[in-house]
Protein backbone atom coordinates (compact mmCIF):
# COMPACT_ATOMS: atom_id res chain seq x y z
CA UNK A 1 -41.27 17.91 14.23
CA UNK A 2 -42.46 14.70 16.04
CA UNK A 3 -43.55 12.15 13.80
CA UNK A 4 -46.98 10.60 13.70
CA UNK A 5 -47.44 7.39 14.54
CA UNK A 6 -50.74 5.47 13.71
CA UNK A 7 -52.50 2.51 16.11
CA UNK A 8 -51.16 0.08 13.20
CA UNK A 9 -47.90 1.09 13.03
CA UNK A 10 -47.95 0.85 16.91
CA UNK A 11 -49.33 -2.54 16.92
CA UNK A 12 -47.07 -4.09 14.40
CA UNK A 13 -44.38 -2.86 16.26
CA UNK A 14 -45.87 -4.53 19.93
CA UNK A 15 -46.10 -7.90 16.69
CA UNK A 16 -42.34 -7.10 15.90
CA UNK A 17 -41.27 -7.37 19.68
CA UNK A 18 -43.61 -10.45 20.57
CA UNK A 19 -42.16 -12.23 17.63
CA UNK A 20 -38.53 -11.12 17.76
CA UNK A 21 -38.03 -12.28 21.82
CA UNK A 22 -40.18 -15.29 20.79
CA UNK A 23 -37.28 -16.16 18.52
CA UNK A 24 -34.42 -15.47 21.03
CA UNK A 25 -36.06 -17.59 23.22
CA UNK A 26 -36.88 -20.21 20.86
CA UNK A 27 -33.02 -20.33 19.80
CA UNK A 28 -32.06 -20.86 23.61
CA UNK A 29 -34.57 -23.78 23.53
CA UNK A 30 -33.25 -25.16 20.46
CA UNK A 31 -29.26 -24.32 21.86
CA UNK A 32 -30.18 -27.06 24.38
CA UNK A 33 -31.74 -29.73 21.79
CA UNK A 34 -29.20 -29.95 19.71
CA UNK A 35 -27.88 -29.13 16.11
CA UNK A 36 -30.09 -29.70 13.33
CA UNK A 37 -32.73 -30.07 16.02
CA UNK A 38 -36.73 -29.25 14.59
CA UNK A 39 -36.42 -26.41 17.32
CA UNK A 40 -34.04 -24.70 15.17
CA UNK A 41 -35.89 -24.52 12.39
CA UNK A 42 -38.83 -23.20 14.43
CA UNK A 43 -36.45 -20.73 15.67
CA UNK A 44 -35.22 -19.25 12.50
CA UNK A 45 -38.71 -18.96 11.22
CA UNK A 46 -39.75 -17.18 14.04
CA UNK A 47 -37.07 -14.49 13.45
CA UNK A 48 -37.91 -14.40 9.64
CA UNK A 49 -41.50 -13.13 11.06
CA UNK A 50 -39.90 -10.86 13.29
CA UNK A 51 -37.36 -9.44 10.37
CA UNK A 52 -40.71 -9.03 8.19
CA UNK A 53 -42.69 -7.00 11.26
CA UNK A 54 -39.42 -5.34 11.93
CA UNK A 55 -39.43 -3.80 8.44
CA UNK A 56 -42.93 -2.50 8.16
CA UNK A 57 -42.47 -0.34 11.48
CA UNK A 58 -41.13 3.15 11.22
CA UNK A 59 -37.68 4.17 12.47
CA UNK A 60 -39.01 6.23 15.14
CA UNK A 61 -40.58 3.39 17.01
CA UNK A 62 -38.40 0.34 18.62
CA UNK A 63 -39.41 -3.10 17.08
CA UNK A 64 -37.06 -4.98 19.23
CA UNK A 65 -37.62 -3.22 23.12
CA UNK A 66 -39.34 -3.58 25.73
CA UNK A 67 -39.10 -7.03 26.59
CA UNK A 68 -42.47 -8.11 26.66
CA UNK A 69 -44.08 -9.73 29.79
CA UNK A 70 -44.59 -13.73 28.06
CA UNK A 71 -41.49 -15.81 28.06
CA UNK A 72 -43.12 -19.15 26.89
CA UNK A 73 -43.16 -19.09 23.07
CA UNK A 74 -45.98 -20.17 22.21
CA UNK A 75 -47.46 -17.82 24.39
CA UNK A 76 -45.66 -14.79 22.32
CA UNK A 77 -46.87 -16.42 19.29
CA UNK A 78 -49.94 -16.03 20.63
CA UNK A 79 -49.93 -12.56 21.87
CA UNK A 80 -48.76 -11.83 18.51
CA UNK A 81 -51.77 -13.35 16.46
CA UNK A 82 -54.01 -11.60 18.82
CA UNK A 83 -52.80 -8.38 18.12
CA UNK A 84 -51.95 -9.42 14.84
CA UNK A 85 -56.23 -9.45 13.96
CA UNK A 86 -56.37 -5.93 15.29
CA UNK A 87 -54.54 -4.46 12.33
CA UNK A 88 -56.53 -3.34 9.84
CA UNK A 89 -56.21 -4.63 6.03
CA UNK A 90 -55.31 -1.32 3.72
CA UNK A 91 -52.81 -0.16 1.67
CA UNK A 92 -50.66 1.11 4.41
CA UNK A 93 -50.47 -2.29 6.10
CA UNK A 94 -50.21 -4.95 3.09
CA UNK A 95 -46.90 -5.76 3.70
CA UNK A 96 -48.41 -7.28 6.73
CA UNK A 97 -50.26 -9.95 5.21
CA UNK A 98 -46.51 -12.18 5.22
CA UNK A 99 -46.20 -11.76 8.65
CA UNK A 100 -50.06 -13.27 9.11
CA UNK A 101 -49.42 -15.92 7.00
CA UNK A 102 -46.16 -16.81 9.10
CA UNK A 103 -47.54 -16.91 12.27
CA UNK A 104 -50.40 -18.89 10.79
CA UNK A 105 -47.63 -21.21 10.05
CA UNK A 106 -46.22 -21.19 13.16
CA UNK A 107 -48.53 -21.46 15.55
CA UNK A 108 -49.98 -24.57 13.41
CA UNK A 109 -46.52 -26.03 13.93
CA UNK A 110 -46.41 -24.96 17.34
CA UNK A 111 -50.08 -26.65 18.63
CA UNK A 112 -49.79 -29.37 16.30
């Protein structure tokens, strides 16, 4: 039996990816700046966010592959809140109000 997937389970995974190669790339940013840098910290939130999107996505999708297109962060980050408005608030998807909230966070951070 193939399992059913639903447009917000597909979307949070697309989140999951944007977010999760946002913080690889963030971490090789930060590699260069330095330990203790404010780039690391930016770094490990931005997985945190990933983890979080990564756990609301079901086992039969891939929350980590493909690669998406972006390699600029902030342009993930972005990517991600866009889709992140497409996902519809209900029961199913209220774990995903942490993962909002984070990339509030971050992008704040990010443009400030």
């Amino acid at each position: 039996m193939t399992p059913t997937t639903t447009p917000a389970q597909e979307t949070i995974a697309a989140i999951a990816r944007l977010l999760h190669h946002a913080a690889r790339r963030a971490a090789r940013d930060a590699a260069a700046d330095g330990p203790g840098s404010v780039l690391q910290l930016r770094s490990l939130g931005i997985l945190l966010a990933a983890y979080d999107a990564a756990d609301l996505v079901p086992e039969h999708l891939d929350p980590y592959w493909p690669a998406p297109p972006q390699s600029d962060v902030t342009e993930l980050l972005l990517a991600a809140e866009h889709l992140a408005r497409q996902v519809p608030a209900t029961q199913a998807t209220a774990g995903f109000a942490v993962v909002v909230v984070a990339l509030g966070g971050l992008l704040r951070e990010m443009t400030s």
